[in-house]
PDB file of N, CA and C in Angstrom:
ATOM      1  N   UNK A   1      15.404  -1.369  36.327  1.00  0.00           N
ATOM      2  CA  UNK A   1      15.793  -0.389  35.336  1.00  0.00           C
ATOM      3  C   UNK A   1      15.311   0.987  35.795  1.00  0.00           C
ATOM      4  N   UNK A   2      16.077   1.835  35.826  1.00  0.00           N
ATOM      5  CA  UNK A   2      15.778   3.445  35.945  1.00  0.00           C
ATOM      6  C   UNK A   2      15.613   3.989  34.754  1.00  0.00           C
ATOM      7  N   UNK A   3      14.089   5.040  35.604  1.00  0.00           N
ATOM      8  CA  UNK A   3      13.410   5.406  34.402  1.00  0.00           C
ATOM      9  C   UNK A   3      13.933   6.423  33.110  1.00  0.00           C
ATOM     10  N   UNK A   4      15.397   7.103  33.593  1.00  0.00           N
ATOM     11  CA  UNK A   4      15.876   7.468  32.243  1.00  0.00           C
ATOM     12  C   UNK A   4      17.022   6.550  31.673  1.00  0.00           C
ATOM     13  N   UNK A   5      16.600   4.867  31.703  1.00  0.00           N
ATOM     14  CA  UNK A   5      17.140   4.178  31.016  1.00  0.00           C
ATOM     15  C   UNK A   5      16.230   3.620  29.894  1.00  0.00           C
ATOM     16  N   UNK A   6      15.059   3.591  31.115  1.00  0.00           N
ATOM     17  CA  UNK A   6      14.162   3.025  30.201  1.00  0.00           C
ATOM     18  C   UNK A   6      13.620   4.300  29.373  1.00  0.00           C
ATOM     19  N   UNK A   7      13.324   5.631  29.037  1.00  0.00           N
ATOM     20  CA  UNK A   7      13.065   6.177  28.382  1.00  0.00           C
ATOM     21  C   UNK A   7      14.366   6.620  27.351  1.00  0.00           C
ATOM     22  N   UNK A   8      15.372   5.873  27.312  1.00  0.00           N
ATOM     23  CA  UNK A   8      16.347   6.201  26.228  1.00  0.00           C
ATOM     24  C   UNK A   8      16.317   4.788  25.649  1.00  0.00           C
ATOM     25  N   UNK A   9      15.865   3.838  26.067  1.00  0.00           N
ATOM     26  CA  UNK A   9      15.441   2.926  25.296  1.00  0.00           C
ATOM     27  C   UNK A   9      14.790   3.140  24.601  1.00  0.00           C
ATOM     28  N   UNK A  10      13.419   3.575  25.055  1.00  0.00           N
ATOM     29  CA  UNK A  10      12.470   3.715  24.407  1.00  0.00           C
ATOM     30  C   UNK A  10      12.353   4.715  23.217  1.00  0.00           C
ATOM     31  N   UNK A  11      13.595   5.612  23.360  1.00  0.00           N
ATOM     32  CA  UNK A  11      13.797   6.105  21.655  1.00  0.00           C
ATOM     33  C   UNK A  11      14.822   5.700  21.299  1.00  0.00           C
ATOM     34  N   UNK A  12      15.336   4.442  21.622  1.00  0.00           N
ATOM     35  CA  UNK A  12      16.390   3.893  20.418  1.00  0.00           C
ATOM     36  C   UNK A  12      15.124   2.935  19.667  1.00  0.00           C
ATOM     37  N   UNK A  13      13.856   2.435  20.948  1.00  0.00           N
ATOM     38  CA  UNK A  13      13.248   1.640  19.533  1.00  0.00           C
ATOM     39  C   UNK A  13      12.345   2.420  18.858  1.00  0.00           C
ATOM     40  N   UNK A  14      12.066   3.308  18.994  1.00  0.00           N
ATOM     41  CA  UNK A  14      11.278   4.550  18.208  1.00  0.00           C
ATOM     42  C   UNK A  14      11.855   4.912  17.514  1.00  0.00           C
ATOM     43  N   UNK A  15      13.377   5.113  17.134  1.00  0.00           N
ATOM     44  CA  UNK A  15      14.060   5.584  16.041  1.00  0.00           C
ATOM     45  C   UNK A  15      14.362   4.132  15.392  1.00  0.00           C
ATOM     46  N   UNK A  16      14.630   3.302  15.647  1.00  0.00           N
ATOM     47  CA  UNK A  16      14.775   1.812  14.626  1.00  0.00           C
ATOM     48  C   UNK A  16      13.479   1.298  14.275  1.00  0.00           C
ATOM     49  N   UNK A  17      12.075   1.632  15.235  1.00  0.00           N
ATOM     50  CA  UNK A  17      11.135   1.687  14.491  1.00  0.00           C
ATOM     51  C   UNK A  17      11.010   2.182  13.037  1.00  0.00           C
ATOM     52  N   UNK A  18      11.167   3.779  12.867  1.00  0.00           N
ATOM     53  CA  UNK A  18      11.325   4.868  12.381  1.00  0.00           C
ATOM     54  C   UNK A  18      11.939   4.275  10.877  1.00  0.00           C
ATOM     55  N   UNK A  19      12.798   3.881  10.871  1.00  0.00           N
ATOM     56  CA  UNK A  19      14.242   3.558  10.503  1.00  0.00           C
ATOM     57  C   UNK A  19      13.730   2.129   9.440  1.00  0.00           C
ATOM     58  N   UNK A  20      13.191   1.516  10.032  1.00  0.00           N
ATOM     59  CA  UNK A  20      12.461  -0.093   9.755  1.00  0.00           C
ATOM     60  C   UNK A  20      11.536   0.370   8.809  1.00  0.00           C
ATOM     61  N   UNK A  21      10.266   1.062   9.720  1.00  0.00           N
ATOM     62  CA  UNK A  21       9.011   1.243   8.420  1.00  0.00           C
ATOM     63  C   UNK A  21       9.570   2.285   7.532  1.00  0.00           C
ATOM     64  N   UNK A  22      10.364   2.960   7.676  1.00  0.00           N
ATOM     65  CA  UNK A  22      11.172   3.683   5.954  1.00  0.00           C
ATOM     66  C   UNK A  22      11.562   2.656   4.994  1.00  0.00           C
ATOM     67  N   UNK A  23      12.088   1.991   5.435  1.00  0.00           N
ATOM     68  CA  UNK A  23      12.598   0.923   4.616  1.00  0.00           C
ATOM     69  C   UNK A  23      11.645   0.023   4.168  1.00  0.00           C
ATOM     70  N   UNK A  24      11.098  -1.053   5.225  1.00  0.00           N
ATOM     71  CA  UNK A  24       9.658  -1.084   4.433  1.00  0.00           C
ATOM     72  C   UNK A  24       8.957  -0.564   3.774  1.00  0.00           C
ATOM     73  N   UNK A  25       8.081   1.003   3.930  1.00  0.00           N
ATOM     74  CA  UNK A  25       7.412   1.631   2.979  1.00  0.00           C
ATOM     75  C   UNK A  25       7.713   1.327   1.551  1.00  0.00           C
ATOM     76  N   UNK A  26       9.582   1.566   1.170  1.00  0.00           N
ATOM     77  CA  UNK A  26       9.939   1.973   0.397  1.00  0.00           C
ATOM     78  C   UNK A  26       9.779   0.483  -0.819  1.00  0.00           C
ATOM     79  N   UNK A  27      10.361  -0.447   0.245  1.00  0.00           N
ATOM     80  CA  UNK A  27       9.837  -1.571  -0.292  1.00  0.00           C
ATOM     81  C   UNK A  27       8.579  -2.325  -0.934  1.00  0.00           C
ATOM     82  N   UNK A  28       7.606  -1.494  -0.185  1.00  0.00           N
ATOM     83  CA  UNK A  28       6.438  -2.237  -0.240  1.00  0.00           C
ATOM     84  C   UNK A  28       5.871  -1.044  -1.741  1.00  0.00           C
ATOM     85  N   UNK A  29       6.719  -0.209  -2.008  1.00  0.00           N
ATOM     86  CA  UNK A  29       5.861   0.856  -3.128  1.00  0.00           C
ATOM     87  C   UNK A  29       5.969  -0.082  -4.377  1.00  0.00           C
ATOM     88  N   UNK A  30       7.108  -1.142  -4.193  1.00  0.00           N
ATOM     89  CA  UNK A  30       7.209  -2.044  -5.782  1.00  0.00           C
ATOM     90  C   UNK A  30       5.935  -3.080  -5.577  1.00  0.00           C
ATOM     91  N   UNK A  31       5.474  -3.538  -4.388  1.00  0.00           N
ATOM     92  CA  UNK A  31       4.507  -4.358  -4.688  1.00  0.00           C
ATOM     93  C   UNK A  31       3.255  -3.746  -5.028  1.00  0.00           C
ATOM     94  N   UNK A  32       2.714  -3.511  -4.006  1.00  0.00           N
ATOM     95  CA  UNK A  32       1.308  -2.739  -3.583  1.00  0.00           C
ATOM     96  C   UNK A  32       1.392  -1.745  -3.655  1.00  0.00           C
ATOM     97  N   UNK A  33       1.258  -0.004  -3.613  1.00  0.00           N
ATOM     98  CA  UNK A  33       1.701   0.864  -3.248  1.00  0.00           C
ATOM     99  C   UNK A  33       0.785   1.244  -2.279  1.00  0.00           C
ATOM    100  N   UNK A  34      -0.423   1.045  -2.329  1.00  0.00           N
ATOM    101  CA  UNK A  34      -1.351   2.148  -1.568  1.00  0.00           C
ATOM    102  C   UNK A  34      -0.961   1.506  -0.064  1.00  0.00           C
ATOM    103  N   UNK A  35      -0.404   0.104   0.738  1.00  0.00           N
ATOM    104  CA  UNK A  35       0.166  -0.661   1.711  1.00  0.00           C
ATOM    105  C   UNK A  35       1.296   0.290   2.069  1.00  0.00           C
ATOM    106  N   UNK A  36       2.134   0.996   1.126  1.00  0.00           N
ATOM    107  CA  UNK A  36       3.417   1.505   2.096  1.00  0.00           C
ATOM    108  C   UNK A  36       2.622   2.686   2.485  1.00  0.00           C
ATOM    109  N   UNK A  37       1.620   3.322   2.151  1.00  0.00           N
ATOM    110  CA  UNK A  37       1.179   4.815   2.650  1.00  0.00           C
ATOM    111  C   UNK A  37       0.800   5.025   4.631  1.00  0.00           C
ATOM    112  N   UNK A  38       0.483   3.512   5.280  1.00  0.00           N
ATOM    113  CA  UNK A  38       0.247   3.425   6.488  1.00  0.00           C
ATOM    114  C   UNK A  38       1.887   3.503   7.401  1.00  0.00           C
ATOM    115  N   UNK A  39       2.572   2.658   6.825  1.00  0.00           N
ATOM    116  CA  UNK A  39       4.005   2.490   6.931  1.00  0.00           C
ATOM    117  C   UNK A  39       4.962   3.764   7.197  1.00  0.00           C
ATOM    118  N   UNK A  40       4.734   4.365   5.739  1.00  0.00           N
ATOM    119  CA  UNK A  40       5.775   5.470   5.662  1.00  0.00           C
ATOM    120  C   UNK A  40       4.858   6.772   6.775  1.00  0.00           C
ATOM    121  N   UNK A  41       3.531   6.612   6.915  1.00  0.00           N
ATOM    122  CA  UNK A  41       3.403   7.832   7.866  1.00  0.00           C
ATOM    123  C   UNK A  41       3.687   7.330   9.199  1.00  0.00           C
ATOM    124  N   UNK A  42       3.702   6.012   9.875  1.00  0.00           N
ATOM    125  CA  UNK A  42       4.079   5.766  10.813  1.00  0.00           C
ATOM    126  C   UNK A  42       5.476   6.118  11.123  1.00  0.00           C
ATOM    127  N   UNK A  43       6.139   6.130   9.916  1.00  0.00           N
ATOM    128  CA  UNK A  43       7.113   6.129  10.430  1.00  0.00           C
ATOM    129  C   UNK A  43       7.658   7.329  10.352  1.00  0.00           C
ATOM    130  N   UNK A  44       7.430   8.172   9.626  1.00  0.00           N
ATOM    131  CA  UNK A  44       7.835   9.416   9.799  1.00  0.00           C
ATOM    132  C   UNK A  44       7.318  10.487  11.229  1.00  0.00           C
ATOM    133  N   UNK A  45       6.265   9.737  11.772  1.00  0.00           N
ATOM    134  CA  UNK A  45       5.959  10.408  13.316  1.00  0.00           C
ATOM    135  C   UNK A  45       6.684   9.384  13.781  1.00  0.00           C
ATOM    136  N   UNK A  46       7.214   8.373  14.187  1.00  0.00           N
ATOM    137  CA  UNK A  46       7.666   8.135  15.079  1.00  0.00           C
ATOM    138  C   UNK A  46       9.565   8.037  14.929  1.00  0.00           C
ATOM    139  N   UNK A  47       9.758   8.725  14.125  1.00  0.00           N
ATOM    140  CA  UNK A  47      11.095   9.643  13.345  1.00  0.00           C
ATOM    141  C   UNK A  47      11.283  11.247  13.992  1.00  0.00           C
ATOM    142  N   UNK A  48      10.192  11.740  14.079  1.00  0.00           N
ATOM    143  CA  UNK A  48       9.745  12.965  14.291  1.00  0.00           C
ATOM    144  C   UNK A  48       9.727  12.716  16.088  1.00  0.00           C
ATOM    145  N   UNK A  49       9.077  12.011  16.718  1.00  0.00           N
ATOM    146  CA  UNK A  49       9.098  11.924  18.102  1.00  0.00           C
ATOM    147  C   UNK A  49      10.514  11.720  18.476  1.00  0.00           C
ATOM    148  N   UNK A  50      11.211  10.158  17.694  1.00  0.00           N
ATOM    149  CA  UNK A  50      12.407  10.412  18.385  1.00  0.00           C
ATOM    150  C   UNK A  50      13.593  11.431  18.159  1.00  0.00           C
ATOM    151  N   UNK A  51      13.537  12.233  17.258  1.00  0.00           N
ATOM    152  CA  UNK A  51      14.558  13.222  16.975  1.00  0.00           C
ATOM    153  C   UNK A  51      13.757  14.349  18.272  1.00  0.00           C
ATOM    154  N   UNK A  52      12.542  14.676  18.232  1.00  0.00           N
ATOM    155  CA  UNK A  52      12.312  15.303  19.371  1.00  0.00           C
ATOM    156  C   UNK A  52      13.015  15.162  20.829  1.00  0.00           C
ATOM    157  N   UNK A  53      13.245  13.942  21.324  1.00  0.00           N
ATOM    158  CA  UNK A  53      13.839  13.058  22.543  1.00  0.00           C
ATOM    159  C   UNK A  53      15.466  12.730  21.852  1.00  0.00           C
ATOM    160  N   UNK A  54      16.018  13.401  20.978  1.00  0.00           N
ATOM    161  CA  UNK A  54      17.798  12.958  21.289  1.00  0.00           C
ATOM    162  C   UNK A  54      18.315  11.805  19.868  1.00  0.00           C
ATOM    163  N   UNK A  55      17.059  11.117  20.149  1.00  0.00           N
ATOM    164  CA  UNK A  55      18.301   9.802  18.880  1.00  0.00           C
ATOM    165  C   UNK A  55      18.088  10.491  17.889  1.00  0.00           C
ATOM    166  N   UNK A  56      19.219  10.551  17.193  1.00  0.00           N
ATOM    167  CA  UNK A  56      19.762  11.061  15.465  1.00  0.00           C
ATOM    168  C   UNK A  56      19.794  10.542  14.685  1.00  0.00           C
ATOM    169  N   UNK A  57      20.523   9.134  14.664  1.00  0.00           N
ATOM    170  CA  UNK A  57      21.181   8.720  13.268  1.00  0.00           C
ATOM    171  C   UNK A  57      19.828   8.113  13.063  1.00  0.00           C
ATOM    172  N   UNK A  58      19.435   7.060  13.427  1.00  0.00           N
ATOM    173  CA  UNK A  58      18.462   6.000  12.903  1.00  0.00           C
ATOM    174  C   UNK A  58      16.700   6.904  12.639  1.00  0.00           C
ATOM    175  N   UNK A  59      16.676   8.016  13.489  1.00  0.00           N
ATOM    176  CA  UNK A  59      15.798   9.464  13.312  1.00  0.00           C
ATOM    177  C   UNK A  59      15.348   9.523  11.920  1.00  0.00           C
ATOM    178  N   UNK A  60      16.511  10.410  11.536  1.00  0.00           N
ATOM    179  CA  UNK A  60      16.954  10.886  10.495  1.00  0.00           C
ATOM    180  C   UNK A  60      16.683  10.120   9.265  1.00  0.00           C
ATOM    181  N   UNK A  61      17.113   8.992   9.458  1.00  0.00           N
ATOM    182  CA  UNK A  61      17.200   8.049   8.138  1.00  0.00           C
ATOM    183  C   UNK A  61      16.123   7.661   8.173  1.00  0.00           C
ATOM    184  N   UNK A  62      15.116   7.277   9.306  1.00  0.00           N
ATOM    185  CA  UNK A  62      13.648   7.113   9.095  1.00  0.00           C
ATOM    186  C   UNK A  62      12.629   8.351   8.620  1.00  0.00           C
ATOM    187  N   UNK A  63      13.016   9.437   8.993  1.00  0.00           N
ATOM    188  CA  UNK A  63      12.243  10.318   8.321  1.00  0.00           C
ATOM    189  C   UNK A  63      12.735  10.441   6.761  1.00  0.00           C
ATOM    190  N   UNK A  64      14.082  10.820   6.575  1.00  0.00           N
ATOM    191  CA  UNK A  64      14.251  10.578   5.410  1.00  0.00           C
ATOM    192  C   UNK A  64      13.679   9.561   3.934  1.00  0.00           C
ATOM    193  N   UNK A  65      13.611   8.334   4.712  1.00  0.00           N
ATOM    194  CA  UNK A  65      13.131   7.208   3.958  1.00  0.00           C
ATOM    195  C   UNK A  65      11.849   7.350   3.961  1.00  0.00           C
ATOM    196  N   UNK A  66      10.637   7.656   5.104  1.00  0.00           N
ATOM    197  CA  UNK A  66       9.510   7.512   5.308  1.00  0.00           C
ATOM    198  C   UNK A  66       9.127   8.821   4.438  1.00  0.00           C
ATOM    199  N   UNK A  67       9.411   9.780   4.088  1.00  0.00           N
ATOM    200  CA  UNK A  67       9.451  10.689   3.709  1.00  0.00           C
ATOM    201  C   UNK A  67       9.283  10.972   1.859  1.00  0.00           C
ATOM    202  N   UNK A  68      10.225  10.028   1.329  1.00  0.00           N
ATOM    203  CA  UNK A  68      10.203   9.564   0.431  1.00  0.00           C
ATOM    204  C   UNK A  68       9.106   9.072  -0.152  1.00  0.00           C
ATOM    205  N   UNK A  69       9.283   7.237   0.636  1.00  0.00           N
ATOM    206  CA  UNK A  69       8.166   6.897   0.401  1.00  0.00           C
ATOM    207  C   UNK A  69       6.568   7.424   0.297  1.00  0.00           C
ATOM    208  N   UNK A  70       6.380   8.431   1.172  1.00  0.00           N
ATOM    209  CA  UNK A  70       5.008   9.282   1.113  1.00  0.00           C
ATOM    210  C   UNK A  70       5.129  10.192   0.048  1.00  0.00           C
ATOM    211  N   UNK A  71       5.637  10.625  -0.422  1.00  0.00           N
ATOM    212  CA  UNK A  71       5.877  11.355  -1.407  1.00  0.00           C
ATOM    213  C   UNK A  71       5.839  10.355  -2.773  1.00  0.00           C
ATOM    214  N   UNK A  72       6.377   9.652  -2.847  1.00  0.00           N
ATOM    215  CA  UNK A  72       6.202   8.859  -3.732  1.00  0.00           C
ATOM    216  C   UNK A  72       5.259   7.983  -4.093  1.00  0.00           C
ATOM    217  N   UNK A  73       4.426   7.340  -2.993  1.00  0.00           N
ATOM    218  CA  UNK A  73       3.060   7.164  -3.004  1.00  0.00           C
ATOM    219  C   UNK A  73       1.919   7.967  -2.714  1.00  0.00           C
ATOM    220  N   UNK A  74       2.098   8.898  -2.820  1.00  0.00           N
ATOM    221  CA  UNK A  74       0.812   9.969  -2.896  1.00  0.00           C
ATOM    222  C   UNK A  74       1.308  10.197  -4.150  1.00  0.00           C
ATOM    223  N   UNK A  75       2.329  10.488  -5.059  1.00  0.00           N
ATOM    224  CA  UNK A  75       2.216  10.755  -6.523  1.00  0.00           C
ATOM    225  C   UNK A  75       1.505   9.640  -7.210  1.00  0.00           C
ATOM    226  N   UNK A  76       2.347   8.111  -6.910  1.00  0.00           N
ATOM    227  CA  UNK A  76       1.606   6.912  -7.308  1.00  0.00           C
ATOM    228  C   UNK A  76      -0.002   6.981  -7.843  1.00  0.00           C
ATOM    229  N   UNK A  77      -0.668   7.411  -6.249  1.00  0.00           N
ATOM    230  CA  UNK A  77      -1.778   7.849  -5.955  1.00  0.00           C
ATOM    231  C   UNK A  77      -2.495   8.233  -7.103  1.00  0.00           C
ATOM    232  N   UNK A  78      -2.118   9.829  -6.809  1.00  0.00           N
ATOM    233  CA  UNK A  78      -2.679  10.339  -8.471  1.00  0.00           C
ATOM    234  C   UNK A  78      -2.338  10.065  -9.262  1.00  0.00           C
ATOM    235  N   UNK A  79      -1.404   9.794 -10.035  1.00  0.00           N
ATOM    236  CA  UNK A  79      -1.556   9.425 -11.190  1.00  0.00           C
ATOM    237  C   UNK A  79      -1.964   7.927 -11.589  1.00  0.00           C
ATOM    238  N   UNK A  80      -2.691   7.260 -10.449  1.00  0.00           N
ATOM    239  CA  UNK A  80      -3.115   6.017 -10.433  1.00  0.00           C
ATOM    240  C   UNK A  80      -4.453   6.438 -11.168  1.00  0.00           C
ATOM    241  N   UNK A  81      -5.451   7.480 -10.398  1.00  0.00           N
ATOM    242  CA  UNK A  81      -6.587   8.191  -9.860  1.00  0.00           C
ATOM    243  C   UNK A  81      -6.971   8.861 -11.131  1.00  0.00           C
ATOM    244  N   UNK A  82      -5.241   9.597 -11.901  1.00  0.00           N
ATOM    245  CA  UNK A  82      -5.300  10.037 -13.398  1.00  0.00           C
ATOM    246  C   UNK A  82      -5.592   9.827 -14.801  1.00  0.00           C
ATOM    247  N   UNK A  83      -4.943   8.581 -14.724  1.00  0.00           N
ATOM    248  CA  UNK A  83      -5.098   7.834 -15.584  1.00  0.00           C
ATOM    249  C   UNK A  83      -6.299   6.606 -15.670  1.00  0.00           C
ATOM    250  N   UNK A  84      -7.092   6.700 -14.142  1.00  0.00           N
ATOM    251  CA  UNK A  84      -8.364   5.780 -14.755  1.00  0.00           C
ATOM    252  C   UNK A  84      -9.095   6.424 -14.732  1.00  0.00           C
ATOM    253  N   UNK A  85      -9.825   5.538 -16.211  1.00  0.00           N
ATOM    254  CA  UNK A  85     -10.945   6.131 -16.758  1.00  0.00           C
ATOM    255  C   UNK A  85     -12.210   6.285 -15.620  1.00  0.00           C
ATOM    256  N   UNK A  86     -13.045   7.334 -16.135  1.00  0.00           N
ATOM    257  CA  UNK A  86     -14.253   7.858 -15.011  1.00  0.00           C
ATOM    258  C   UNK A  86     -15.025   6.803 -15.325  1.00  0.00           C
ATOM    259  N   UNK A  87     -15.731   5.918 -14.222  1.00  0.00           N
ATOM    260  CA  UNK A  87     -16.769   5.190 -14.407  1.00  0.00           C
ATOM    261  C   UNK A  87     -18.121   5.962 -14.367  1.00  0.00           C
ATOM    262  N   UNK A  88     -17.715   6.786 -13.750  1.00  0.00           N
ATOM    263  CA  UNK A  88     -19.186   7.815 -14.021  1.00  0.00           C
ATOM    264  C   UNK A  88     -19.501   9.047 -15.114  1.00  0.00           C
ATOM    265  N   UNK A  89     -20.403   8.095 -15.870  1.00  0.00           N
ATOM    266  CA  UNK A  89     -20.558   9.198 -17.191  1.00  0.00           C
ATOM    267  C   UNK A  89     -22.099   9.642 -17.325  1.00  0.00           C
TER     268      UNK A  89
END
């Protein structure tokens, strides 16, 4: 394999990476939430790397999704954080 085969491989699986843990994250916010927060930032850098290097579609939709999901579990977050009571009084 020549090496700009193998480095256009290597961001088609960086963008279906990308692409995968968006979708996961997003999934995992109905079970667990604080579990998709490792997910969705993975995947939004490695969304971010491959749109850097050329792949688009599957890019895109991983940052998009991963994107989400972080946003949506960092609100989770606080108002998890909000609503419990202070154990320290």
């Amino acid at each position: 394999m020549e090496p700009d085969q193998k480095a256009s491989r290597d961001r088609e699986v960086h963008s279906f990476l990308s692409f995968s843990f968006g979708i996961l994250s997003i999934l995992l916010l109905t079970l667990f939430f604080p579990v998709s927060l490792p997910f969705s930032i993975a995947g939004l850098v490695l969304g971010l790397m491959s749109r850097k290097r050329g792949q688009r579609k599957f890019a895109i939709l991983g940052i998009t999704f991963s994107a989400i999901a972080l946003v949506a579990c960092l609100l989770l977050i606080a108002s998890f954080l909000a609503l419990t009571p202070r154990a320290i009084s």
